[in-house]
N, C-alpha and C. Protein backbone atom coordinates (compact mmCIF):
# COMPACT_ATOMS: atom_id res chain seq x y z
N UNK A 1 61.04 -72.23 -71.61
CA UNK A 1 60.76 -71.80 -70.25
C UNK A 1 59.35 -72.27 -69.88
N UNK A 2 59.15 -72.89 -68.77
CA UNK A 2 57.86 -73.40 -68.28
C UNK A 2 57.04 -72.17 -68.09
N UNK A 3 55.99 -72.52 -68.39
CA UNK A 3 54.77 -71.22 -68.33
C UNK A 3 54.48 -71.24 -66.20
N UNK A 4 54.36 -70.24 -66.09
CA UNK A 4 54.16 -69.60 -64.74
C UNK A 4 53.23 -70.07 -64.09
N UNK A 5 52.43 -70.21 -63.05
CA UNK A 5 51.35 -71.04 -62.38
C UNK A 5 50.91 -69.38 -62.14
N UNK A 6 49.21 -69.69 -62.56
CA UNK A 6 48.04 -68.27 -61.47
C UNK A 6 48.59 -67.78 -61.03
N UNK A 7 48.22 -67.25 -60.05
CA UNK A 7 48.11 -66.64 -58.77
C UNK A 7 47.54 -67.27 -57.89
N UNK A 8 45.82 -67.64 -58.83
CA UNK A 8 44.93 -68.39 -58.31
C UNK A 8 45.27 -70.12 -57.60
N UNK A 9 46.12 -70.28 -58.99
CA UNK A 9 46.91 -71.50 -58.77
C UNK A 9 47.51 -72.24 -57.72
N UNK A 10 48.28 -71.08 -57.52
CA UNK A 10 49.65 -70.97 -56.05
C UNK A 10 48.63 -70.71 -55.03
N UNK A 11 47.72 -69.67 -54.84
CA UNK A 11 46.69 -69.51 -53.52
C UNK A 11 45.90 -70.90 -53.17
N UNK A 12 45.35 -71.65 -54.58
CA UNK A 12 44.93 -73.23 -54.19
C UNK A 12 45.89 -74.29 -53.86
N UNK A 13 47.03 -74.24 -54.72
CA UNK A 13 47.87 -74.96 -53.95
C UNK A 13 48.21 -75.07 -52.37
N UNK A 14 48.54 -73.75 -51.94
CA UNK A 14 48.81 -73.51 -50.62
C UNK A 14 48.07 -73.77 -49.98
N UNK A 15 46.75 -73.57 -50.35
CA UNK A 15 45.59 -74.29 -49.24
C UNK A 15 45.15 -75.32 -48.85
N UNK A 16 45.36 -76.28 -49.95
CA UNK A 16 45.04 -77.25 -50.06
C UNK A 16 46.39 -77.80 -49.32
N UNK A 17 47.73 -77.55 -49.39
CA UNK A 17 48.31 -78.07 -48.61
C UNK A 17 48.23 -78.09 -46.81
N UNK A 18 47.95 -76.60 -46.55
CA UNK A 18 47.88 -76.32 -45.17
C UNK A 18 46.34 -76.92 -44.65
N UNK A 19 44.97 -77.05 -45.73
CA UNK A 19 44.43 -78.22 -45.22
C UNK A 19 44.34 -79.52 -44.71
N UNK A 20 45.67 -80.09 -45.61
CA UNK A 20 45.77 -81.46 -45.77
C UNK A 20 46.52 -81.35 -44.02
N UNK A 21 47.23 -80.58 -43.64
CA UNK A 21 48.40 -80.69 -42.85
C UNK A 21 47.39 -80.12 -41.59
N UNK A 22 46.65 -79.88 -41.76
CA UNK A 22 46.04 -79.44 -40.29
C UNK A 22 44.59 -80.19 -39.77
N UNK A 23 44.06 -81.23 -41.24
CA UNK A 23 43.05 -81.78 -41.36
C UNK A 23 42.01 -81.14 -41.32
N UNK A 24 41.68 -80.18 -42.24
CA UNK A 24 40.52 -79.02 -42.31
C UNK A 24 39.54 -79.72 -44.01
N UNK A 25 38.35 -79.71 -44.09
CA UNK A 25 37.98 -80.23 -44.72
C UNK A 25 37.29 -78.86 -45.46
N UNK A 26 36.64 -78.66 -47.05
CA UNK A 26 36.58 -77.64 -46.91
C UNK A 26 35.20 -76.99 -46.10
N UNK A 27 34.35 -77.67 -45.72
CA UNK A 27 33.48 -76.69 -45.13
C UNK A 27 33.99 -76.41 -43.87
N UNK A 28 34.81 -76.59 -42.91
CA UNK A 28 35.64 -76.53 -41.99
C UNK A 28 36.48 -75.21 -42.00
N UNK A 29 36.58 -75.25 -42.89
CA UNK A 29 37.82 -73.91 -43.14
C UNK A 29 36.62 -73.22 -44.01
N UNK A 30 35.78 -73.02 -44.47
CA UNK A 30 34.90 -71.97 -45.18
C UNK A 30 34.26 -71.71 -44.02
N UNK A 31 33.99 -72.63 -42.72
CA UNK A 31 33.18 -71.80 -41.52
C UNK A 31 34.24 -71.15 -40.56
N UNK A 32 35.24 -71.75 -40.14
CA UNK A 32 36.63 -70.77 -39.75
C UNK A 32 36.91 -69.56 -40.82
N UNK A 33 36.80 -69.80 -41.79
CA UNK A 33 37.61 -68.37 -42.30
C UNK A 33 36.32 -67.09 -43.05
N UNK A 34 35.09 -67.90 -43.10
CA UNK A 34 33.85 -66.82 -42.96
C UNK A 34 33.84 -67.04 -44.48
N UNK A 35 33.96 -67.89 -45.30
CA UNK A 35 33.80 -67.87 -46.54
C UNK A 35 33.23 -69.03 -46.99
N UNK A 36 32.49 -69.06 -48.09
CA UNK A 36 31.34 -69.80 -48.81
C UNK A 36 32.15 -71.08 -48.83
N UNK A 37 31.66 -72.58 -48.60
CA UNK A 37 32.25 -73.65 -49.10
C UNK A 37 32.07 -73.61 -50.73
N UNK A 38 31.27 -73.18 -51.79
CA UNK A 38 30.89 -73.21 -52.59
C UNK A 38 32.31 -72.74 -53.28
N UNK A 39 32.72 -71.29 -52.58
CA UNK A 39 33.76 -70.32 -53.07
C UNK A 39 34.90 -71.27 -53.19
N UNK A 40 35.21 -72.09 -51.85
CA UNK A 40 36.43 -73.04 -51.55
C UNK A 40 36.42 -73.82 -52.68
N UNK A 41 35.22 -74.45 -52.75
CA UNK A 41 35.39 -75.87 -53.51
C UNK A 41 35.51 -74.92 -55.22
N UNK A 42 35.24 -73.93 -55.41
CA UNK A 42 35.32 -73.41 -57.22
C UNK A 42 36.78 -73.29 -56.84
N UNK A 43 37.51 -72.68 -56.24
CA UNK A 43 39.15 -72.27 -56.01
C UNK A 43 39.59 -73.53 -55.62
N UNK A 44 39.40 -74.44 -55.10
CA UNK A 44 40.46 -75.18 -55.16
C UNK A 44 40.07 -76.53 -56.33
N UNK A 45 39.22 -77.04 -56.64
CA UNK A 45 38.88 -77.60 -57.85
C UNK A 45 40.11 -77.42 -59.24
N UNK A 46 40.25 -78.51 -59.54
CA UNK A 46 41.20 -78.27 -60.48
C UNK A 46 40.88 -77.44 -61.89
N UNK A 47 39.71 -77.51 -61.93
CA UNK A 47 39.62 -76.73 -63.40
C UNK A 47 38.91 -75.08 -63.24
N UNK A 48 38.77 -74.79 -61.80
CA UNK A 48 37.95 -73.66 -60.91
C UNK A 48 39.43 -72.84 -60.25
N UNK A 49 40.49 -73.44 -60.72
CA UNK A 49 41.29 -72.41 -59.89
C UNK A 49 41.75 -71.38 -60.72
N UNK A 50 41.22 -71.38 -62.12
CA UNK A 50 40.94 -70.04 -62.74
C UNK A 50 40.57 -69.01 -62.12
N UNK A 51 39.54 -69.03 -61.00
CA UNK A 51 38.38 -68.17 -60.56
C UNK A 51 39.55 -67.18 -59.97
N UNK A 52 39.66 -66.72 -59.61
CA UNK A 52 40.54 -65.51 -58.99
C UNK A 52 40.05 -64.97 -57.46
N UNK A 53 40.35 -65.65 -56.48
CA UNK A 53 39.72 -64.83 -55.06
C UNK A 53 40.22 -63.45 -55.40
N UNK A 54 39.09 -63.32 -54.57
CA UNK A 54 39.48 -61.59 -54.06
C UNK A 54 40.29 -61.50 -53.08
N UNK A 55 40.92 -60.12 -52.98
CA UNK A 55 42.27 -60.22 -51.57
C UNK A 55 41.30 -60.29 -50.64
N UNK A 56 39.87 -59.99 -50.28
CA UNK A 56 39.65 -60.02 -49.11
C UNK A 56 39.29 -61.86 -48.63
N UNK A 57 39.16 -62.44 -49.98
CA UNK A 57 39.32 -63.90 -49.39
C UNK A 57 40.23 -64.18 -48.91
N UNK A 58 41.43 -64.24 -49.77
CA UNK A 58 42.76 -64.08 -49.57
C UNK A 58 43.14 -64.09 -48.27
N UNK A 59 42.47 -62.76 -47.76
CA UNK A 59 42.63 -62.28 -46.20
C UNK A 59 42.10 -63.48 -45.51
N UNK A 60 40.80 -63.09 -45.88
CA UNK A 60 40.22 -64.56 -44.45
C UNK A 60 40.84 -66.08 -44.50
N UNK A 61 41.20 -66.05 -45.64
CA UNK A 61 41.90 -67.69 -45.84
C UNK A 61 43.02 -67.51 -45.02
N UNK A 62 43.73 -66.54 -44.61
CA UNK A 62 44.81 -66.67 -44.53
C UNK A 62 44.95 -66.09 -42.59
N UNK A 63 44.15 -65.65 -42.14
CA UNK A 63 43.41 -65.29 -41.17
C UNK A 63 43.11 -66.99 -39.92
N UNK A 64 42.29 -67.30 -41.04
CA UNK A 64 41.87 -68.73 -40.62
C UNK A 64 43.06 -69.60 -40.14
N UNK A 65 44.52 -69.76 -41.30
CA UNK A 65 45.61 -70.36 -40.98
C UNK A 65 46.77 -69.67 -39.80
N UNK A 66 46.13 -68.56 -39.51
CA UNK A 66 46.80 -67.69 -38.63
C UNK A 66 48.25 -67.36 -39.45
N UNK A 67 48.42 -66.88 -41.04
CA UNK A 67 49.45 -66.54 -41.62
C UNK A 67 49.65 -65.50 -42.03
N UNK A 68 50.05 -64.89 -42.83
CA UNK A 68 49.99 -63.08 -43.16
C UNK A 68 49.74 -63.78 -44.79
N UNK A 69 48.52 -63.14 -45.19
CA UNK A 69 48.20 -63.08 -46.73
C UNK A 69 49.61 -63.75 -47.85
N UNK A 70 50.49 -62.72 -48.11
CA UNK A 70 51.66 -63.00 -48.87
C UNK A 70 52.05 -64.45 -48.72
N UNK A 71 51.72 -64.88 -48.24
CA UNK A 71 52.59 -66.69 -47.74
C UNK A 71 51.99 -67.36 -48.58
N UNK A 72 50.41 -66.99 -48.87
CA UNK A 72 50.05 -68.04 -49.91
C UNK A 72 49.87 -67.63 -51.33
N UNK A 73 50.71 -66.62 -51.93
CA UNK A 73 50.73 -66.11 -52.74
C UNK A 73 52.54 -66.64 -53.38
N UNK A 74 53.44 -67.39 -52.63
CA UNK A 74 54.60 -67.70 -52.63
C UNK A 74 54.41 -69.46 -53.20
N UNK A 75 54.81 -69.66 -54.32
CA UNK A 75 54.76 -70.53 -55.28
C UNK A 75 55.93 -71.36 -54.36
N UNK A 76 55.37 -72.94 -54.73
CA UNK A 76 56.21 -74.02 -53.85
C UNK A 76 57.10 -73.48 -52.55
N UNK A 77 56.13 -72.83 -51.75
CA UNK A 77 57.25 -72.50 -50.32
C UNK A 77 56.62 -73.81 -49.60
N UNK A 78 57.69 -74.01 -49.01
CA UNK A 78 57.87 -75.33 -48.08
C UNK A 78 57.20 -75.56 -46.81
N UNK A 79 56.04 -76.12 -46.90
CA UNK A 79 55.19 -76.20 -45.33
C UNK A 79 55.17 -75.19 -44.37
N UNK A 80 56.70 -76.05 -43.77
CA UNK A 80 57.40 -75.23 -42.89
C UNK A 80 57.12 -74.25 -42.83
N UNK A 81 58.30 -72.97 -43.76
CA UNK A 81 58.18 -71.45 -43.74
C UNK A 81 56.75 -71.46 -44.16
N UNK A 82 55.28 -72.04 -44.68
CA UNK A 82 54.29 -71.17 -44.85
C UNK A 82 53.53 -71.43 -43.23
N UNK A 83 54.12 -71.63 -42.07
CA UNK A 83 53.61 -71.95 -40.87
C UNK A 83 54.60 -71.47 -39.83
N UNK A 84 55.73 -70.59 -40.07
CA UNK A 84 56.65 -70.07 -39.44
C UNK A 84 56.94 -68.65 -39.25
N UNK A 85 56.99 -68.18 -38.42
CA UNK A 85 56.94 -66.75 -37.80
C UNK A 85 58.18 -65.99 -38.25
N UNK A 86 58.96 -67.02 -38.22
CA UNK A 86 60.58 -66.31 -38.77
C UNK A 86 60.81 -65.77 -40.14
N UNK A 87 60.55 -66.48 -40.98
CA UNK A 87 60.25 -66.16 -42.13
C UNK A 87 60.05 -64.52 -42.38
N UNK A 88 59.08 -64.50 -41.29
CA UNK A 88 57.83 -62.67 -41.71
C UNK A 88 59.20 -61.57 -40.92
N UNK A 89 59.82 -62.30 -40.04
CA UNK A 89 61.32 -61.40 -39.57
C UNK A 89 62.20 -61.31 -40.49
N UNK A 90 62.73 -62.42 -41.17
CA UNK A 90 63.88 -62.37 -42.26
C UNK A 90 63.02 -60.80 -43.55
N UNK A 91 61.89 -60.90 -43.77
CA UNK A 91 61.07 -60.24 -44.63
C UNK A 91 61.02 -58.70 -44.12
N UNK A 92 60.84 -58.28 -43.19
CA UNK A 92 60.99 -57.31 -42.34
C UNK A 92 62.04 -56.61 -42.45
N UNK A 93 63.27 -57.81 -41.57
CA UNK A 93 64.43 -56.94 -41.95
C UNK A 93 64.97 -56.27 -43.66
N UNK A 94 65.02 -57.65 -44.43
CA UNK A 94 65.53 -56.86 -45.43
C UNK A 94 64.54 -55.67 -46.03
N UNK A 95 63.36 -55.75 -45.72
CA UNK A 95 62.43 -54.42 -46.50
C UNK A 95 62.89 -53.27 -45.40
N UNK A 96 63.61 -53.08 -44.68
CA UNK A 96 64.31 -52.49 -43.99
C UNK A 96 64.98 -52.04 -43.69
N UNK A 97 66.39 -52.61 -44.57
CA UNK A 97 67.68 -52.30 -44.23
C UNK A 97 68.14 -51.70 -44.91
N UNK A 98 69.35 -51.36 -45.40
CA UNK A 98 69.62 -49.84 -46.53
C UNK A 98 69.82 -51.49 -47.24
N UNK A 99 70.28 -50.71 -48.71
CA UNK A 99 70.90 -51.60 -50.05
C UNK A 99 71.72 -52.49 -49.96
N UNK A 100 72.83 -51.85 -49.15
CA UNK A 100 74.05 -52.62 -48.82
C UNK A 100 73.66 -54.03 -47.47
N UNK A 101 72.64 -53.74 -46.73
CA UNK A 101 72.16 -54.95 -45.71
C UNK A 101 71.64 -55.74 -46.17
N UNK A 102 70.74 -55.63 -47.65
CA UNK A 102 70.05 -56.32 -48.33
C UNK A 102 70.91 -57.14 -49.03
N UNK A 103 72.47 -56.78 -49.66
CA UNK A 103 73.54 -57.14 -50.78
C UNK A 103 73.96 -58.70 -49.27
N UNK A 104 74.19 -57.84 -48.29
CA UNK A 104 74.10 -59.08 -47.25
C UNK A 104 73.82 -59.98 -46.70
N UNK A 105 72.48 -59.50 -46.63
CA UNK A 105 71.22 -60.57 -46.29
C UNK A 105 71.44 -61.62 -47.49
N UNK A 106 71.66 -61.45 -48.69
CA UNK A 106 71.41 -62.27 -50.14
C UNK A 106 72.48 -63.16 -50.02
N UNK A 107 73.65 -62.20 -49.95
CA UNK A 107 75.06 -63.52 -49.88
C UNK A 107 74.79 -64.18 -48.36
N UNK A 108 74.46 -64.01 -47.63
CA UNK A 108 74.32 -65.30 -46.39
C UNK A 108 73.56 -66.39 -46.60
N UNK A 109 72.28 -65.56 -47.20
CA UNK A 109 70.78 -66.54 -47.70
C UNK A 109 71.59 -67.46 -48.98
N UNK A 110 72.43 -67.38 -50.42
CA UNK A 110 72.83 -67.97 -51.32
C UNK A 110 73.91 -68.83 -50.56
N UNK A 111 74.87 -68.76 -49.52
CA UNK A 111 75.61 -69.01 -49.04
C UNK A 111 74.79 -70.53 -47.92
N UNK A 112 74.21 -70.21 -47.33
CA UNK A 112 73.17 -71.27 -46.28
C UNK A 112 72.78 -72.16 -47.80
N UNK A 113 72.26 -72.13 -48.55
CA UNK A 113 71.40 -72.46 -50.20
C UNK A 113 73.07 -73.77 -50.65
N UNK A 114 74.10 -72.74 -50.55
CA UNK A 114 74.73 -74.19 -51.23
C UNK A 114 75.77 -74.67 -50.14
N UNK A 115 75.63 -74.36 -48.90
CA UNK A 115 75.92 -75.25 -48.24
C UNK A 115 74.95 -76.41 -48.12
N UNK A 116 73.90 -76.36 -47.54
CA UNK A 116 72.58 -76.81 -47.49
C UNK A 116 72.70 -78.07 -48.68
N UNK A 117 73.36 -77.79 -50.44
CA UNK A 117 73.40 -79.11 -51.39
C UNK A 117 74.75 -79.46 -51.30
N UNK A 118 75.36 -79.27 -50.53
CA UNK A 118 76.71 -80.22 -50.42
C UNK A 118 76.66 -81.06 -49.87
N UNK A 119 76.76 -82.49 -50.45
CA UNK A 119 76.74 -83.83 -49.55
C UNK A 119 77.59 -84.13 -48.65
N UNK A 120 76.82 -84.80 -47.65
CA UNK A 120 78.01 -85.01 -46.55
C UNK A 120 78.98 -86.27 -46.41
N UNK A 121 78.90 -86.79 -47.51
CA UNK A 121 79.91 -88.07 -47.95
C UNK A 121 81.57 -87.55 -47.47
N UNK A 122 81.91 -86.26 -47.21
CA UNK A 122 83.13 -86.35 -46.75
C UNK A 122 84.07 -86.75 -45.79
N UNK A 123 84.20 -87.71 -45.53
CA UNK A 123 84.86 -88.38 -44.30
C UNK A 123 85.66 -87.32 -43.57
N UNK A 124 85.29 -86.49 -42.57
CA UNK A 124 85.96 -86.18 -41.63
C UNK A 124 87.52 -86.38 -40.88
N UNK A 125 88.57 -86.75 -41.52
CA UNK A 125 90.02 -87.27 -41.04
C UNK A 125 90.33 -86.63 -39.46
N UNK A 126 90.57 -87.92 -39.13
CA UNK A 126 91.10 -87.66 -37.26
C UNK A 126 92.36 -87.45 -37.47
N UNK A 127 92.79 -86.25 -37.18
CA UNK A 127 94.50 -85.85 -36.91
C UNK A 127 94.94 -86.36 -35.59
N UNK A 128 94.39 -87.05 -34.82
CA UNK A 128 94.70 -87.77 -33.79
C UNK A 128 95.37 -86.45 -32.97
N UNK A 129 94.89 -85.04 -32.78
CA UNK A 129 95.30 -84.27 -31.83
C UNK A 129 94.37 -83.83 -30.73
């Protein structure tokens, strides 16, 4: 079994992606999000992402990207959902719904998941009706 990535890890990853994607350099985003470039550059540094932010960095980092904290705490999530509003609704509802909405929510979400890897090599046949 592959050993697990930080915390710290996944929080630099994510940033460093939503930097790259918004063109924020780090003193750019350490003066938007009210935090030390010094702090940025030890956390995202490859051998510094040991360091462990605090949640209240956490916060402002995440403040700065206009995201809710938890998003960059979510190991390989996809651009996209870490820049999407819908996401924080799908999250909502199921922390929401009784047991049985949740048993629901899961088979639709696994259900979208392997439709989503079925190739579309299937030729479509015209019944000519």
């Amino acid at each position: 079994m592959a050993k697990r990535p930080s915390s710290a890890d996944v929080i630099a990853a994510n940033v460093r992606r939503l930097m790259k994607h918004l063109n924020l350099s780090q003193a750019e985003l350490g003066r938007k999000a009210g935090v030390a470039q010094t702090l940025l550059s030890g956390l995202l540094s490859p051998d510094g992402a040991s360091k462990n932010p605090t949640s209240s960095t956490v916060d402002k980092l995440a403040d700065a990207f206009k995201i809710t904290p938890w998003k960059l705490l979510v190991q390989d999530i996809a651009l996209d959902s870490l820049l999407d509003e819908e996401i924080e609704r799908l999250v909502d509802a199921f922390a929401t719904v009784p047991p049985e909405g949740r048993l629901t929510i899961l088979r639709v979400a696994d259900a979208e998941v392997r439709y989503a890897q079925v190739p579309a090599t299937v030729p479509i046949k015209d019944t000519g009706t």
